[in-house]
Protein backbone atom coordinates (compact mmCIF):
# COMPACT_ATOMS: atom_id res chain seq x y z
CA UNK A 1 -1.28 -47.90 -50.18
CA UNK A 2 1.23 -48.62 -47.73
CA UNK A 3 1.33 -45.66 -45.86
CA UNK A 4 -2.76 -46.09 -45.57
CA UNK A 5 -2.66 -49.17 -43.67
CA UNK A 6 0.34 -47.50 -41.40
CA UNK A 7 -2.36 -44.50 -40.46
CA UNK A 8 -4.65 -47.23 -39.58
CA UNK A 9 -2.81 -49.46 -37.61
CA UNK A 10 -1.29 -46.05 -36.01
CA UNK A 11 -5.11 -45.59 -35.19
CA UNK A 12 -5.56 -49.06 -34.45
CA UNK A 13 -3.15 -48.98 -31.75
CA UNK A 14 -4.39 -45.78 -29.93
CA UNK A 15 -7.91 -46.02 -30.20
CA UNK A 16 -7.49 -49.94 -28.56
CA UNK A 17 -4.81 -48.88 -26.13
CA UNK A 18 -6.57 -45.65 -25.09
CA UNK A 19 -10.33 -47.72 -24.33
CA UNK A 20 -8.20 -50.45 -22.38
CA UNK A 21 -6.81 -47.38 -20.24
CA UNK A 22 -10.02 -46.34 -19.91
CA UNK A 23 -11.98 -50.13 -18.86
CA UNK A 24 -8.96 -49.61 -16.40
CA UNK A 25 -9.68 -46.77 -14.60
CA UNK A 26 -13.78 -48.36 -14.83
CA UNK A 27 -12.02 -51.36 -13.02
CA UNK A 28 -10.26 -49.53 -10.65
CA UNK A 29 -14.01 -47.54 -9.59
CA UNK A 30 -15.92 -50.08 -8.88
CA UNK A 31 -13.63 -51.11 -5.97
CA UNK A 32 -15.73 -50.12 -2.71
CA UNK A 33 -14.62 -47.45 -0.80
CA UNK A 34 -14.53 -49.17 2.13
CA UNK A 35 -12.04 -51.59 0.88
CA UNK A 36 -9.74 -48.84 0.80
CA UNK A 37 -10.70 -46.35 3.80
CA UNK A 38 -8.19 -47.13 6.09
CA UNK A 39 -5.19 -46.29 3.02
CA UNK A 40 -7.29 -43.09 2.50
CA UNK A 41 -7.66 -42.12 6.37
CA UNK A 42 -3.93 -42.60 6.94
CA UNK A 43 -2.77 -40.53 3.88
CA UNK A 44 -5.62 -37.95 4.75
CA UNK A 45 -3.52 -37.53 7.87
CA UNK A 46 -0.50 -37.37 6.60
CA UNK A 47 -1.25 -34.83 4.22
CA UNK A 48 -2.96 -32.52 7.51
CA UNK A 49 0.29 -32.70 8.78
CA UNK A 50 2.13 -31.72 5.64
CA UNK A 51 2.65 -28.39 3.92
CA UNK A 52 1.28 -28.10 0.32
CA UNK A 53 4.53 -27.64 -0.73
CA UNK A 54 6.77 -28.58 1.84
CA UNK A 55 10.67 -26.94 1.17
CA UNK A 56 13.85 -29.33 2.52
CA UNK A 57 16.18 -27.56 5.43
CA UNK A 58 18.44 -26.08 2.25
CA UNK A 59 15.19 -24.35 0.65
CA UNK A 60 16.44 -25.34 -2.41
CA UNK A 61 13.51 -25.63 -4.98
CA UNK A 62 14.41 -28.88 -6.58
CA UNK A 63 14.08 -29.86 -3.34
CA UNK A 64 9.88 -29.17 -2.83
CA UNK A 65 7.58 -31.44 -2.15
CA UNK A 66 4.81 -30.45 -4.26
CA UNK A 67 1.91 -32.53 -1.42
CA UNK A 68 -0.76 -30.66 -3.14
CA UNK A 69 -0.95 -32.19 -6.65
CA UNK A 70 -1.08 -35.52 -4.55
CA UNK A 71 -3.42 -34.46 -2.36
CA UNK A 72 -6.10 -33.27 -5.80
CA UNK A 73 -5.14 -36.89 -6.95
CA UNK A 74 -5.66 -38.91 -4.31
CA UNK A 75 -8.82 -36.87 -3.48
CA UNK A 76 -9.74 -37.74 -7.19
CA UNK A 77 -9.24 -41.42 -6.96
CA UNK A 78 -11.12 -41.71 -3.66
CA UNK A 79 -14.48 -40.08 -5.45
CA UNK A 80 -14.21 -42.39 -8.41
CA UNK A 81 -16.09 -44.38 -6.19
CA UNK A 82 -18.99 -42.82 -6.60
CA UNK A 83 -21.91 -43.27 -9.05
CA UNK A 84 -21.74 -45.02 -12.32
CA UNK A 85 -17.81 -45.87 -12.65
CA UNK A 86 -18.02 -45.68 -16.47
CA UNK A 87 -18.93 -41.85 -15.96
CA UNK A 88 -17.01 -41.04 -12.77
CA UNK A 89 -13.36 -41.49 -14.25
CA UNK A 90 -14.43 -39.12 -16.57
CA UNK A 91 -15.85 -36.74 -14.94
CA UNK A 92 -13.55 -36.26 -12.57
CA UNK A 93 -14.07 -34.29 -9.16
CA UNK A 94 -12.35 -33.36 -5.57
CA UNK A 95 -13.90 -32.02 -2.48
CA UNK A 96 -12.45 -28.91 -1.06
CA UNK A 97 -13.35 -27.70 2.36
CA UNK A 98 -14.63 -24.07 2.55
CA UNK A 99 -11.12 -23.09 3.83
CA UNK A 100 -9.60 -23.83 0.50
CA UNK A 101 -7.33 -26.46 1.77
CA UNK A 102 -7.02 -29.27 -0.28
CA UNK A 103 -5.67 -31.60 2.52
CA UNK A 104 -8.51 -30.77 5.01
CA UNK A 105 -10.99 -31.21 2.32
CA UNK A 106 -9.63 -34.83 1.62
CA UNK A 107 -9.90 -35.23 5.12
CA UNK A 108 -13.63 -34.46 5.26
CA UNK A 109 -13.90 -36.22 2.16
CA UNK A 110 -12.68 -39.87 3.45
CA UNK A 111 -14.15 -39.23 6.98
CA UNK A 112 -17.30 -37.96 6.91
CA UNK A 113 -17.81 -38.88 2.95
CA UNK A 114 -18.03 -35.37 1.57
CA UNK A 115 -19.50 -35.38 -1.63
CA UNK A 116 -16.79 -33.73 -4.43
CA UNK A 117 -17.70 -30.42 -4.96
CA UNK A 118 -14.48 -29.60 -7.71
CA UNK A 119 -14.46 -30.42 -11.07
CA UNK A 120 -11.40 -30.86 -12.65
CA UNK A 121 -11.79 -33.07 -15.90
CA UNK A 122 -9.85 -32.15 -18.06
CA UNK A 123 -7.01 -34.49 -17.37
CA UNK A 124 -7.62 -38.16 -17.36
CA UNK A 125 -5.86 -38.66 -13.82
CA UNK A 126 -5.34 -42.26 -15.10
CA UNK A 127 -2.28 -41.67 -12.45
CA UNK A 128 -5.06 -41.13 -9.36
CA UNK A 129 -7.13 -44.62 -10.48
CA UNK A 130 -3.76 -46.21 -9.57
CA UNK A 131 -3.23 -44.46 -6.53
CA UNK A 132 -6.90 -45.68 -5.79
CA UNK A 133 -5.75 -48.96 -6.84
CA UNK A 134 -2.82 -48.94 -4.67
CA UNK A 135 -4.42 -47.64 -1.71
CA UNK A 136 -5.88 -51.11 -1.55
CA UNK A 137 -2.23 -52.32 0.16
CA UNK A 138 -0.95 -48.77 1.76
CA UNK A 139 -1.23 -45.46 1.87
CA UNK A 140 0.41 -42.47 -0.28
CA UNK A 141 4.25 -43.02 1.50
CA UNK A 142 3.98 -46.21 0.42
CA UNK A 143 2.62 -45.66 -3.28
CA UNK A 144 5.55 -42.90 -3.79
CA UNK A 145 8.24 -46.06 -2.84
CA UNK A 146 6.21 -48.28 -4.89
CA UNK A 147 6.74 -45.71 -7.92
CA UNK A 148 10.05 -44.77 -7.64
CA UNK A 149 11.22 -48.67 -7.25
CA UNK A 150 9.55 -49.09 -10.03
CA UNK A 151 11.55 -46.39 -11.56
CA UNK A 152 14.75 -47.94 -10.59
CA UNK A 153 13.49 -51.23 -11.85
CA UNK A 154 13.24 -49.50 -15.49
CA UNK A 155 16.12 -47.31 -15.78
CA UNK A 156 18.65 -50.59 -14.37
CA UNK A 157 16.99 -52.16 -17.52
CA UNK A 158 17.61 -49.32 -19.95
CA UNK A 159 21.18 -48.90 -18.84
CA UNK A 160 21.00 -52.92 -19.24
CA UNK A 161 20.25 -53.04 -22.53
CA UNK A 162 22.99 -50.42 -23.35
CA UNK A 163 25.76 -51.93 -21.24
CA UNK A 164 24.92 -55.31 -22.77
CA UNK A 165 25.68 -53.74 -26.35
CA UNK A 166 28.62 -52.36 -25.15
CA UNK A 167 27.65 -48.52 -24.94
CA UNK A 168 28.61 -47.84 -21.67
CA UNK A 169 29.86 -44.67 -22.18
CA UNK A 170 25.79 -44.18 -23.43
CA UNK A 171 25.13 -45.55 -20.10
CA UNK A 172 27.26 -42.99 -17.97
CA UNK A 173 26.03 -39.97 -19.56
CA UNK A 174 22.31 -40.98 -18.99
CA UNK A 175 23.04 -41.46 -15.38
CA UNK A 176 24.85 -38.07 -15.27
CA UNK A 177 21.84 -36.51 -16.89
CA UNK A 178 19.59 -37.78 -14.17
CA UNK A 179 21.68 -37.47 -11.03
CA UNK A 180 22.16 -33.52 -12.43
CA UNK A 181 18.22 -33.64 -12.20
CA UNK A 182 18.05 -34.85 -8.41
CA UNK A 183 16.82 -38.38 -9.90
CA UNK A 184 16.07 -39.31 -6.54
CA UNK A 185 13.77 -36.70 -6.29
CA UNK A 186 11.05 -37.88 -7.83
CA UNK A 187 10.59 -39.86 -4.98
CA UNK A 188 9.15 -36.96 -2.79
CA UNK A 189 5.54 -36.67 -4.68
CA UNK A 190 3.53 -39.02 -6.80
CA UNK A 191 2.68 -35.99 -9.43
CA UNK A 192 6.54 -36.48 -10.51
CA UNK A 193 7.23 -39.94 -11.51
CA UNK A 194 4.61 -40.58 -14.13
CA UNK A 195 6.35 -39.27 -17.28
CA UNK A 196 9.60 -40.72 -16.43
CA UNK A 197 8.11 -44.09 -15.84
CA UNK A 198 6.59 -44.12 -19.04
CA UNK A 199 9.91 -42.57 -20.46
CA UNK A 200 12.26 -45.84 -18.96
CA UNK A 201 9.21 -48.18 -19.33
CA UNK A 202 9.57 -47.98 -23.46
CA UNK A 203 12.89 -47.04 -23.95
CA UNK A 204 13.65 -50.79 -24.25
CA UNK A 205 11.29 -51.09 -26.77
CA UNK A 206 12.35 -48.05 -28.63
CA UNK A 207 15.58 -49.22 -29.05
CA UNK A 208 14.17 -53.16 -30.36
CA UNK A 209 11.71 -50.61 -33.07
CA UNK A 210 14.60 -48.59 -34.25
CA UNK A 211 16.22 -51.19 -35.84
CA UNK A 212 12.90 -52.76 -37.47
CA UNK A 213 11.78 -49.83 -39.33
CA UNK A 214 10.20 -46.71 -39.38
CA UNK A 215 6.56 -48.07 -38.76
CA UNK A 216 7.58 -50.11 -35.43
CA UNK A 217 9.40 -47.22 -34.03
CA UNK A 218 6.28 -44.53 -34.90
CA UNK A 219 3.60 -47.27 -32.99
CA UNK A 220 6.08 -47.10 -29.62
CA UNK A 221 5.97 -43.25 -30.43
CA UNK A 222 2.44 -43.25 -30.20
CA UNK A 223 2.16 -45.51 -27.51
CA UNK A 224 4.61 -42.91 -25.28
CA UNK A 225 2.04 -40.28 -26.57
CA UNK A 226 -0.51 -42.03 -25.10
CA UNK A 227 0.82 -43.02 -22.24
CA UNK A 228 2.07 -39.66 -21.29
CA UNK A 229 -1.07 -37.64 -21.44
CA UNK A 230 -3.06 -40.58 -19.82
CA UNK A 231 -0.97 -40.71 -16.82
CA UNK A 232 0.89 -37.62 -16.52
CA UNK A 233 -0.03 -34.31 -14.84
CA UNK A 234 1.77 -31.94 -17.20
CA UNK A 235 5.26 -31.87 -15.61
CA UNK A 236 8.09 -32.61 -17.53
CA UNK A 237 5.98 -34.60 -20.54
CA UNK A 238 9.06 -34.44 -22.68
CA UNK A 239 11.15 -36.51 -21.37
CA UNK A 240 8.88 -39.59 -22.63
CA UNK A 241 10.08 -38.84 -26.03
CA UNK A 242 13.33 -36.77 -26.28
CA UNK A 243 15.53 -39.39 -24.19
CA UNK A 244 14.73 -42.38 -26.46
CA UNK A 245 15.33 -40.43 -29.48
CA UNK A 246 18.48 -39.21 -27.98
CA UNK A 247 19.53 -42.78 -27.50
CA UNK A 248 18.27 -44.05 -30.56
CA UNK A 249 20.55 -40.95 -32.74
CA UNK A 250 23.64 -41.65 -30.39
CA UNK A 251 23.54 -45.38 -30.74
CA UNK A 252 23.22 -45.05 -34.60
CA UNK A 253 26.03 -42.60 -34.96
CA UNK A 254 28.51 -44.86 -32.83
CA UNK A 255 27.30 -48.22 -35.48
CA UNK A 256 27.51 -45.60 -38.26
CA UNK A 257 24.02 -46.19 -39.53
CA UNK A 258 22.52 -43.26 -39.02
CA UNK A 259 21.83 -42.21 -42.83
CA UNK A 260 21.39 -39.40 -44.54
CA UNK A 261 20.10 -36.04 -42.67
CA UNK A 262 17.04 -35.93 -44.95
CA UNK A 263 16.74 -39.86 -43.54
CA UNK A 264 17.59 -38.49 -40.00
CA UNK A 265 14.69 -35.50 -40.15
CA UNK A 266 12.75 -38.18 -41.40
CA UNK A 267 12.52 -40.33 -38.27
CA UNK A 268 12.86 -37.54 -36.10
CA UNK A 269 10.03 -35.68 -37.18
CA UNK A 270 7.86 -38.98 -37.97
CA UNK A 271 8.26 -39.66 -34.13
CA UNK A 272 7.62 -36.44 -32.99
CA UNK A 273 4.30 -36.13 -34.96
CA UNK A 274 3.08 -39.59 -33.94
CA UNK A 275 3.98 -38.67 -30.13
CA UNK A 276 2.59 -35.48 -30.84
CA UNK A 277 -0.70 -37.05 -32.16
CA UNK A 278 -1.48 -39.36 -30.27
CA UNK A 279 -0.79 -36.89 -27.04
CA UNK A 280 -2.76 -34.29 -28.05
CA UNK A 281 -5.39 -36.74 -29.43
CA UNK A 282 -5.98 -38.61 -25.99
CA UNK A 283 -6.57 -35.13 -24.24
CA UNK A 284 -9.45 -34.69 -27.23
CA UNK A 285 -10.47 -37.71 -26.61
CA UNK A 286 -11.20 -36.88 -22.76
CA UNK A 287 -13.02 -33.57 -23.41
CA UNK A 288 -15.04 -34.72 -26.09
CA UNK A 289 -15.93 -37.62 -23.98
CA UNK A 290 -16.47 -35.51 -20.52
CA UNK A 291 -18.57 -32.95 -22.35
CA UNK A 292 -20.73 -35.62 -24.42
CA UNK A 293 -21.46 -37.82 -21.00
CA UNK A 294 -22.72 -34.40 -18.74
CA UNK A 295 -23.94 -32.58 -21.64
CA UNK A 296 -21.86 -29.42 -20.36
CA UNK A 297 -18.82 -28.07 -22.92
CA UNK A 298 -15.89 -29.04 -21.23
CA UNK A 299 -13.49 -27.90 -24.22
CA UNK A 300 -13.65 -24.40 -23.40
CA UNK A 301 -12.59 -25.04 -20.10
CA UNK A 302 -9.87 -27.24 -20.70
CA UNK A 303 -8.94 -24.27 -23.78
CA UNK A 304 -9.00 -21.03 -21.29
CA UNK A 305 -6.87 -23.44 -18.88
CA UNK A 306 -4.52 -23.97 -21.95
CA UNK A 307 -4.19 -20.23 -22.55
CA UNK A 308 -3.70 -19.17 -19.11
CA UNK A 309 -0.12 -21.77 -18.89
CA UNK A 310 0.69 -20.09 -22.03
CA UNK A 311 0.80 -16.37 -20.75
CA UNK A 312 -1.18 -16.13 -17.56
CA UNK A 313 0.11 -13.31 -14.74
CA UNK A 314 2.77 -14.58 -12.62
CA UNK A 315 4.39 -12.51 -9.71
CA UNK A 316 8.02 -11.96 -9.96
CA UNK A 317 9.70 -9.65 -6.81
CA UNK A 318 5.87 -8.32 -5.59
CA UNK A 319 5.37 -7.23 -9.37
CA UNK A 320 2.55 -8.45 -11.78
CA UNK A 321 3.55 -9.20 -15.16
CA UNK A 322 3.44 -12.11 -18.00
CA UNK A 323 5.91 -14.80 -17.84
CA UNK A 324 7.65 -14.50 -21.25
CA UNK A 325 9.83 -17.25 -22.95
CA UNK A 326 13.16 -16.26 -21.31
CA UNK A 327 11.89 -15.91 -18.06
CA UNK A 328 10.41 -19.39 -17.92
CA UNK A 329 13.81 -20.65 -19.19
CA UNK A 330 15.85 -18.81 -16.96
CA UNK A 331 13.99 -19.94 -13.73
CA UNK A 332 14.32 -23.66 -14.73
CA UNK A 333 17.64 -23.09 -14.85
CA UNK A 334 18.06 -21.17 -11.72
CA UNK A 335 16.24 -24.17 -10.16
CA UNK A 336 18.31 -26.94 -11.87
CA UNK A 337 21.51 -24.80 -10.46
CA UNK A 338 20.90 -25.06 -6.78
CA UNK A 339 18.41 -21.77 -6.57
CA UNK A 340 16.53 -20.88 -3.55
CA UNK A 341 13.99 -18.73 -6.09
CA UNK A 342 13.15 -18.61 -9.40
CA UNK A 343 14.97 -15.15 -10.30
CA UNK A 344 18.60 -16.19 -9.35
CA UNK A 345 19.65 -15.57 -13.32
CA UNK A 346 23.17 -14.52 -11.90
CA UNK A 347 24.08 -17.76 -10.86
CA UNK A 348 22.60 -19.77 -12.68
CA UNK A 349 24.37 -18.03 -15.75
CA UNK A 350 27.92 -18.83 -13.82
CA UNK A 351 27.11 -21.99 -13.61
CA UNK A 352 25.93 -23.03 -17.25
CA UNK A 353 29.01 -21.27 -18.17
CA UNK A 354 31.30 -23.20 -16.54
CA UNK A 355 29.62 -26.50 -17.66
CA UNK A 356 30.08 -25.15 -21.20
CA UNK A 357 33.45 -23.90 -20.61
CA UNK A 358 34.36 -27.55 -19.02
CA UNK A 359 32.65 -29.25 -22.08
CA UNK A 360 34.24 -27.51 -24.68
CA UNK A 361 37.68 -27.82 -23.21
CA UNK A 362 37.20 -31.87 -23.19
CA UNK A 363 36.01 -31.53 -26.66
CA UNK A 364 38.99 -29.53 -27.82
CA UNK A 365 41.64 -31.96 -26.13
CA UNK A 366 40.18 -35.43 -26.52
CA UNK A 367 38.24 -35.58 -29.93
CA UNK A 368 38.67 -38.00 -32.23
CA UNK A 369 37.18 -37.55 -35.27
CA UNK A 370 38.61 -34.32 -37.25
CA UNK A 371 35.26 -33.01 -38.42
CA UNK A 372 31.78 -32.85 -36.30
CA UNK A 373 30.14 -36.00 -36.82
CA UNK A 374 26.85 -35.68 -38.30
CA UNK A 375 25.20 -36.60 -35.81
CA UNK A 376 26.66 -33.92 -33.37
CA UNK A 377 23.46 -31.38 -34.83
CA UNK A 378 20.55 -33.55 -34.53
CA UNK A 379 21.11 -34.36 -30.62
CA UNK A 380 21.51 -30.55 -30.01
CA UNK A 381 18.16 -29.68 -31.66
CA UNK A 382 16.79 -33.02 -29.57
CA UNK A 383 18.30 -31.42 -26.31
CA UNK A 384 17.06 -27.78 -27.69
CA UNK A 385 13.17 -28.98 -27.89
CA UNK A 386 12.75 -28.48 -24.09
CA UNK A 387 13.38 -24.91 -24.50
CA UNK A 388 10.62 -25.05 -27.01
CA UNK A 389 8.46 -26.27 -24.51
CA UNK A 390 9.69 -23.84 -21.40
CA UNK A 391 8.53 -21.32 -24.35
CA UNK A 392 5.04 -21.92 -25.23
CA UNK A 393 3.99 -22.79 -21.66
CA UNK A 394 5.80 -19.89 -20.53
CA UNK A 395 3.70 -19.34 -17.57
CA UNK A 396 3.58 -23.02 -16.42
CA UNK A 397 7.13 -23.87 -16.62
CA UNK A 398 7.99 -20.37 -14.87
CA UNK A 399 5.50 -20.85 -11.98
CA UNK A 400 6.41 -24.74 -11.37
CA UNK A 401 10.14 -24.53 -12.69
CA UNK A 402 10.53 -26.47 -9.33
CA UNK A 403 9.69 -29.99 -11.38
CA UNK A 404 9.04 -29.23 -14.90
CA UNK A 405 13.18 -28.01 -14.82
CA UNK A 406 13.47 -31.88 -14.48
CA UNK A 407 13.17 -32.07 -18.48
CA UNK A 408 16.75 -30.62 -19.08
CA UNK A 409 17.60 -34.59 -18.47
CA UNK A 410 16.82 -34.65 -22.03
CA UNK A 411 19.19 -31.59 -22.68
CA UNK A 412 22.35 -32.75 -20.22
CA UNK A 413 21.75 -36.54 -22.14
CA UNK A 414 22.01 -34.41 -25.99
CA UNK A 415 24.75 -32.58 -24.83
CA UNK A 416 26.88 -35.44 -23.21
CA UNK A 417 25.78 -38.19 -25.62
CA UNK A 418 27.27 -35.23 -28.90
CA UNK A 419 30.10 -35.19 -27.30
CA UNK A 420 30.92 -39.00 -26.79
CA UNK A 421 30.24 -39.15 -30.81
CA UNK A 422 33.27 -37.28 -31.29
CA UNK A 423 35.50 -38.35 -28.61
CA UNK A 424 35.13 -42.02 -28.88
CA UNK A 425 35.54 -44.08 -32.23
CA UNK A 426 32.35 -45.82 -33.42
CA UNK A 427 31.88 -49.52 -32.34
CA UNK A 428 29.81 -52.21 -31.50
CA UNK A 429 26.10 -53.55 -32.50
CA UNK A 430 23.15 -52.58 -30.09
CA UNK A 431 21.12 -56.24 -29.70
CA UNK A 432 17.90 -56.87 -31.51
């Protein structure tokens, strides 16, 4: 009995916070174009003068600018404009010009009001109705400051609500994790900061649910879920998940309440089913939605899309072949080790052995605790899910290792956070 009315106020929460997402992006439509031209015009040019995927002086890849996702979503929010808004953020559409340039065709599009002639619908860009929102008070510069303030905003809270508790050592190795990702990165496209604001945006309340029970702490899950596949643009969707869990294991090994390991599994895999759920159940919810309101099957589409970032042909030194599992891991680590390509396997082997060289030696001479605390396995397999990921969508994370290698935060934050475990003796209360 109890666990029925969980399942419905589970789907109570995502069916009411996925239909207010939704009368969102309707709201954000039926703003007139011409309120929000002049935004459009000046990020049109900008994005002329830009290359798709503009490399820094180093030509490091953690250092591209990926301009073209931003360019398909800004080109997206500008035609939500047209036609009956409850249908338009649905069925979502770009112009490109006959050149096959992205940024010329949002040119034409804003200028000379091209009509969209691209469908691409099976995301729900909730991410371009705010930058069609936003371009009410600037253009796309100043909606990529906006979002990465906003990021700053969130993780100064997070690392807050730790420090407050006392866990600053918690603190430190989150801030390690994301300065090892280029943290200030994310600041170079729009495409890049969605999952991580949704990640910093909840963590808060994932560490209030934690301590209230199993149900609270599944409805944030599912919330995240939501969230995540609403706003993000498949890039390092993880992170919205693994980093609060991460916290919430660390924090309940150093107030030694973190129960039994059938107890631990428990949460861990309650969590990851609810995020699970309710991500894969909001893209569902946009096909099935996209393909009853234009009568054309939009599942198979989204489907063969699936299948091709699961094992579609890459090009690796000139040569044609399938992007397998260790491939797509290795080039997000060549990428999160300072790589100029994606095929620099040499180094960036060096360098994860010396990290785990370095961490093992600090582990040897400062531990505490004589045995592994218990909690030492369930961060690893946390910090090990990303690989999980790198391995289904083998072709995905190989081709754009150049952001989605942004989701070893999660793995740096497992591996740091098991260590302080077993260095530091357990103390303090985290604040309800």
């Amino acid at each position: 009995m109890k666990q029925g009315r969980h399942i419905i106020g589970y789907t109570v929460v995502f069916t009411g916070l996925l239909f207010a997402l939704y009368l969102m992006m309707v709201l954000f439509a039926t703003l007139p174009n011409a309120a929000i031209q002049n935004n459009m015009r000046s990020s049109a040019k900008y994005f002329i003068n830009a290359d798709s995927y503009a490399f820094s002086e180093d030509g490091l890849f953690r250092n591209i600018t990926d301009n073209y996702a931003d360019q398909i979503w800004t080109n997206i929010g500008w035609h939500m404009g047209y036609g009956n808004p409850f249908v338009s953020v649905l069925d979502t559409k770009y112009y490109d010009s006959d050149q096959h340039d992205t940024a010329v065709g949002l040119h034409l599009a804003v200028t000379q009001e091209q009509e969209a002639n691209v469908k691409y619908s099976r995301y729900w860009h909730g991410t371009a109705s705010v930058i069609r929102f936003l371009h009410l008070f600037t253009n796309i510069r100043g909606i990529k400051r906006i979002g990465m303030l906003c990021l700053v905003l969130l993780i100064v809270k997070t690392l807050r609500v730790l420090c407050r508790s006392g866990y600053w050592d918690l603190s430190l190795c989150l801030l390690v994790s994301l300065f090892g990702i280029q943290i200030g990165n994310l600041r170079l496209s729009a495409e890049y900061l969605p999952s991580f604001l949704v990640c910093f945006g909840l963590c808060p309340a994932f560490l209030r649910a934690e301590k209230k029970g199993d149900f609270h702490l599944n409805t944030v899950a599912i919330v995240s879920g939501t969230l995540t596949a609403f706003f993000d643009f498949l890039t390092t969707e993880t992170v919205a998940i693994l980093i609060p869990l991460i916290l919430i294991v660390a924090v309940r090994s150093k107030e030694c309440r973190l129960g039994s390991p059938r107890q631990v599994l428990r949460m861990l895999l309650g969590c990851g089913i609810c995020w699970l759920a309710a991500y894969v159940g909001t893209f569902s919810v946009k096909w099935i939605a996209v393909s009853v309101t234009t009568g054309e099957n939009h599942i198979l589409a989204a489907l063969d899309s699936f299948g091709n970032r699961v094992n579609g042909v890459i090009t690796v030194e000139e040569t044609m072949r399938y992007a397998g599992p260790l491939m797509a891991i290795g080039a997000n680590f060549s990428v999160l080790f300072e790589g100029n390509g994606l095929t620099e396997f040499r180094q960036a082997t060096a360098h994860l052995t010396a990290f785990m060289l370095a961490g093992f030696l600090i582990y040897r001479l400062y531990r505490v605790r004589k045995k592994r605390h218990p909690g030492t396995g369930f961060l690893l397999f946390l910090g090990g899910v990303v690989f999980l990921r790198f391995g289904i969508l083998a072709n995905h994370s190989y081709m754009h290792a150049f952001f989605t290698y942004r989701a070893l935060a999660s793995t740096i934050l497992a591996v740091l956070s098991a260590m302080v475990i077993n260095l530091q003796q357990n103390r303090g209360r985290l604040e309800s």
